[in-house]
Structures are given as structure tokens and as C-alpha cells.
C-alpha atoms as a PDB file:
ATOM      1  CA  UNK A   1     -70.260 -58.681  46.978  1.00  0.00           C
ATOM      2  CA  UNK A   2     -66.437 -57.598  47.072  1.00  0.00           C
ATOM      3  CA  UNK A   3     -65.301 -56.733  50.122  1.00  0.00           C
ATOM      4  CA  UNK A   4     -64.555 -53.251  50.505  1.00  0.00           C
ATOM      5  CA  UNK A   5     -61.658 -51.590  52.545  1.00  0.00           C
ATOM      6  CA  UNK A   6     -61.759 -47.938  53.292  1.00  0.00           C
ATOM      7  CA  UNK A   7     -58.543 -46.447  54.708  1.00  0.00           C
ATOM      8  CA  UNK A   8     -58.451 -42.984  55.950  1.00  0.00           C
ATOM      9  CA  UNK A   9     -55.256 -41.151  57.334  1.00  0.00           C
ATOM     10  CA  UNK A  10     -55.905 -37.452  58.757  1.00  0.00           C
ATOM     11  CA  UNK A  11     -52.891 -35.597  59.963  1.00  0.00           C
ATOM     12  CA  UNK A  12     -53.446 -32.382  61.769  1.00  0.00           C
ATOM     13  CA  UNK A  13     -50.862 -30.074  62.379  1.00  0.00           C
ATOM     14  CA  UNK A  14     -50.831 -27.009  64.836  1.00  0.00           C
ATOM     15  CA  UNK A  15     -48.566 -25.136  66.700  1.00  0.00           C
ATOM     16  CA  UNK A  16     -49.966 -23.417  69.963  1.00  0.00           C
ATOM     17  CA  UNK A  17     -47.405 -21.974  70.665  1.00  0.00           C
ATOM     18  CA  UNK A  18     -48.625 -18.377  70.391  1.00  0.00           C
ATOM     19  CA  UNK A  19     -52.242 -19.325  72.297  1.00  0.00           C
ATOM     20  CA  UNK A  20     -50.104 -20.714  75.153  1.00  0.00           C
ATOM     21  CA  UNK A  21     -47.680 -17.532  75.607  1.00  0.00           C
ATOM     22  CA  UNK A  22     -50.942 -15.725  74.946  1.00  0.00           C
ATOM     23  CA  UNK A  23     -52.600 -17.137  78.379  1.00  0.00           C
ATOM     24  CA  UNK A  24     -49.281 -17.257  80.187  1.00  0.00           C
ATOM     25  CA  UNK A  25     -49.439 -13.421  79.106  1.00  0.00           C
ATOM     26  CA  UNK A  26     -52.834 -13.143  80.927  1.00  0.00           C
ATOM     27  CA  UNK A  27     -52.617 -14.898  83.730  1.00  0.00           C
ATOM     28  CA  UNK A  28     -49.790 -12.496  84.557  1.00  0.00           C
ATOM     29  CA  UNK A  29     -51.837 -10.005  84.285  1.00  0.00           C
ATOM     30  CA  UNK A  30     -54.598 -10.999  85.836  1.00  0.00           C
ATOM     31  CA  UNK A  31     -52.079 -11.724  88.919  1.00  0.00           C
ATOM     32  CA  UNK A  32     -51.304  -8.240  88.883  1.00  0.00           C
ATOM     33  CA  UNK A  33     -54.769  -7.149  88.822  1.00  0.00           C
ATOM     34  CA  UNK A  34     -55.363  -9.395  92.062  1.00  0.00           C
ATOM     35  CA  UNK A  35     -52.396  -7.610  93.712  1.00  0.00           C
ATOM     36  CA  UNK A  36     -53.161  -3.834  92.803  1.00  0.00           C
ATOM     37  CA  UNK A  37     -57.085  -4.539  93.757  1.00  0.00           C
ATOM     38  CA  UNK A  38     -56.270  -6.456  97.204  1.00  0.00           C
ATOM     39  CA  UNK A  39     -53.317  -3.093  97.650  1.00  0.00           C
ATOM     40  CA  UNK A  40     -56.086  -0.607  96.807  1.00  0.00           C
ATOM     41  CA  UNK A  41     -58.736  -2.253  99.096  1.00  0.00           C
ATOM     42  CA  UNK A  42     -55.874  -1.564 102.292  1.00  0.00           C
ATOM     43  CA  UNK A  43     -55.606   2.073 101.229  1.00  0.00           C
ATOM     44  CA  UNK A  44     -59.301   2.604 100.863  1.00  0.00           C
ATOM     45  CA  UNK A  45     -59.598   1.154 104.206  1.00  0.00           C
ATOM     46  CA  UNK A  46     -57.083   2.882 105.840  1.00  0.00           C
ATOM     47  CA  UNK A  47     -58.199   6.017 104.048  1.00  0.00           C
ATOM     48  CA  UNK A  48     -61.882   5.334 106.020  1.00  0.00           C
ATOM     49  CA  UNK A  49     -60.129   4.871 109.053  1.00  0.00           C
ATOM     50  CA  UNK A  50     -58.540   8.392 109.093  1.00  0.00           C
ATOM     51  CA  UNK A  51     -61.715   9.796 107.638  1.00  0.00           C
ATOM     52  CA  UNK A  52     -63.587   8.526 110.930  1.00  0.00           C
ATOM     53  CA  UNK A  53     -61.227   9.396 113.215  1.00  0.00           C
ATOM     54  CA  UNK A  54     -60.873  13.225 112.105  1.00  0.00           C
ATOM     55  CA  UNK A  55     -64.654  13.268 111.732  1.00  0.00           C
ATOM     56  CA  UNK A  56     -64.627  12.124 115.437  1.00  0.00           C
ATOM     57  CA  UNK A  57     -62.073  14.503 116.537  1.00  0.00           C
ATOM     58  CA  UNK A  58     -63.436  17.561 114.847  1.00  0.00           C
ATOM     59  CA  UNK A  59     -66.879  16.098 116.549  1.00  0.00           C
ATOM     60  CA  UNK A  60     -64.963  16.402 120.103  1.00  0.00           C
ATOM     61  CA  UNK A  61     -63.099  19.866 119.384  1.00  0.00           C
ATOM     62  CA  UNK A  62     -66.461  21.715 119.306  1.00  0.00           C
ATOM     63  CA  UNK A  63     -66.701  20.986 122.677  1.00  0.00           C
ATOM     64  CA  UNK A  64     -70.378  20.069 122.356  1.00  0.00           C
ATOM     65  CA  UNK A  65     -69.587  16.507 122.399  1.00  0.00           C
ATOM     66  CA  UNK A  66     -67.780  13.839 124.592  1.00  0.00           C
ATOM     67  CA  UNK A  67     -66.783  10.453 123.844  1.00  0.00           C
ATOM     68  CA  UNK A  68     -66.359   7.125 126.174  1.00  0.00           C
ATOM     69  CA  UNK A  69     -66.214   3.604 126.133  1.00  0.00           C
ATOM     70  CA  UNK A  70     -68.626   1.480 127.562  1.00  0.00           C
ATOM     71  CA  UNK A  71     -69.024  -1.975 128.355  1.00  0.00           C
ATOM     72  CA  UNK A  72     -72.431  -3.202 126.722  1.00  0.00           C
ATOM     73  CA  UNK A  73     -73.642  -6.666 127.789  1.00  0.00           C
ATOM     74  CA  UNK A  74     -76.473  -8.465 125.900  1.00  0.00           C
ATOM     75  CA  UNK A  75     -80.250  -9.377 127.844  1.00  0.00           C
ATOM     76  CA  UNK A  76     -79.168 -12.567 127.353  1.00  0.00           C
ATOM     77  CA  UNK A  77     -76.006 -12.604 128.806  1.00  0.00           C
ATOM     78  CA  UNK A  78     -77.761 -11.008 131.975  1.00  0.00           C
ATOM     79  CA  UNK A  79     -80.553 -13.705 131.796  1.00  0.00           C
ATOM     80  CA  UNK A  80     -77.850 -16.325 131.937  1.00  0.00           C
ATOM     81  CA  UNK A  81     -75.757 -14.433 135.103  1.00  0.00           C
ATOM     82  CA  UNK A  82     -78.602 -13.981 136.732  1.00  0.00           C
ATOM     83  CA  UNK A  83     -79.824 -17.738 136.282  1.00  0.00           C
ATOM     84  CA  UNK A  84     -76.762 -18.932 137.582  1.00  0.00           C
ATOM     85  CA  UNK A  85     -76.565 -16.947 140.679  1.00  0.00           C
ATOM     86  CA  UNK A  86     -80.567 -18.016 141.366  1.00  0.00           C
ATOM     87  CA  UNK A  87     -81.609 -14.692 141.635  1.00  0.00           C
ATOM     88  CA  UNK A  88     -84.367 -14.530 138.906  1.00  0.00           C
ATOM     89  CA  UNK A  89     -88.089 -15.211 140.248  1.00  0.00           C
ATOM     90  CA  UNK A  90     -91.260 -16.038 138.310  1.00  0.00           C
ATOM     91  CA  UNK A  91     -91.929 -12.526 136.920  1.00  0.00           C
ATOM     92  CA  UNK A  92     -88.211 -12.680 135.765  1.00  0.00           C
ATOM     93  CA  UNK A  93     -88.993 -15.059 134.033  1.00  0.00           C
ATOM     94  CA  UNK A  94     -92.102 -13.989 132.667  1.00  0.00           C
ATOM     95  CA  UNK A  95     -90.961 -10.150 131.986  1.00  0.00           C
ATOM     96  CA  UNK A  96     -87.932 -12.055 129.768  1.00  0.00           C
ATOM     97  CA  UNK A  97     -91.094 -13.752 127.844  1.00  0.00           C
ATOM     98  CA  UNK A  98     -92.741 -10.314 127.128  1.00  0.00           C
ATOM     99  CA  UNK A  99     -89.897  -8.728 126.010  1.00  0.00           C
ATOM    100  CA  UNK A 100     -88.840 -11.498 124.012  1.00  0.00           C
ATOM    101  CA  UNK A 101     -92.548 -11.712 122.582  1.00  0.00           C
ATOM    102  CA  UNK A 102     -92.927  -8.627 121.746  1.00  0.00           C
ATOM    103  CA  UNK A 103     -89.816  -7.846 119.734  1.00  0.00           C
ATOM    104  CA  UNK A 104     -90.276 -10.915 117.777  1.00  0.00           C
ATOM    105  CA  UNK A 105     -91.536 -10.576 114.452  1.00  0.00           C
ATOM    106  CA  UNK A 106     -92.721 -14.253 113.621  1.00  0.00           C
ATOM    107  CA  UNK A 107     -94.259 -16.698 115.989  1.00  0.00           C
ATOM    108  CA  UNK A 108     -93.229 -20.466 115.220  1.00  0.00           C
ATOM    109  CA  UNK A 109     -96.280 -22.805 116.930  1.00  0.00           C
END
């Protein structure tokens, strides 16, 4: 058999030029996007914040209701102060364990 030599040349030619200022194009805008949805979400959130408080205040001008701050400590917080000082006793403990029991939904044994 003769040997046989295939030669193949491919030449491809393409200018992207367009595509790439296309996504340049884009990505601008999508920047701009970012920056009127992250300027919207301040002004929505002040706009709440206003909302609530004149809610609150028109609440308070009727005169049928009062506002004031409390300070709200958790059971377990308590628990723990109270375990510290020694001045829980066995049905501390136990009342704790009912309370606990009973306001849980699922029971790991």
C-alpha cells in the first residue's frame, strides 16, 4: 500500500469585538441595578420605620394607650442566676423540668 498523507489547515477568523462591548455593556448595567435595588431597600426601610413610629404615636395620642420599656430576662437566664447564688432547691429544680417538659414538642430518649 502507498502511504497516504492527509494535511488539513483550518483557519477561523472572528472578531468579538461587539460580544465583548456587549457584556461590558451589561455588566454596567447590572451594577446599576445592584445599586438602585440595595438604595431602594434603605428607603423602603426607612419608609417602615416612620410608618411604625406614627402608627405608635397616633396609638399613644388617643390616650387609651401607654408605652414603656422593659427589661425582659429569659427562664434560663434566671435558672442560671439563681444556680449561681445556690438558691434553687429540689422543686426548683423539678418545677424547671415541668415547664421545660411540657412546652416541648418532641421528646429525644
Amino acid at each position: 500500500m502507498a502511504d497516504e498523507t492527509i494535511s488539513t489547515r483550518i483557519v477561523a477568523n472572528a472578531d468579538f469585538s461587539g460580544l465583548i462591548a456587549d457584556v461590558h455593556k451589561v455588566t454596567a448595567s447590572l451594577s446599576k441595578l445592584q445599586e438602585q435595588l440595595a438604595s431602594s431597600n434603605k428607603m423602603l426601610a426607612n419608609n417602615v420605620a416612620v410608618i411604625n413610629r406614627n402608627f405608635s404615636d397616633t396609638l399613644r395620642s388617643t390616650g387609651q394607650f401607654s408605652s414603656h420599656f422593659v427589661s425582659l430576662t429569659s427562664d434560663v437566664e434566671k435558672f442560671g442566676k439563681n444556680l449561681d447564688s445556690g438558691r434553687l432547691k429540689l422543686r426548683d429544680y423539678f418545677n424547671t423540668y415541668q415547664v421545660a417538659d411540657t412546652n416541648t414538642i418532641f421528646s429525644v430518649y
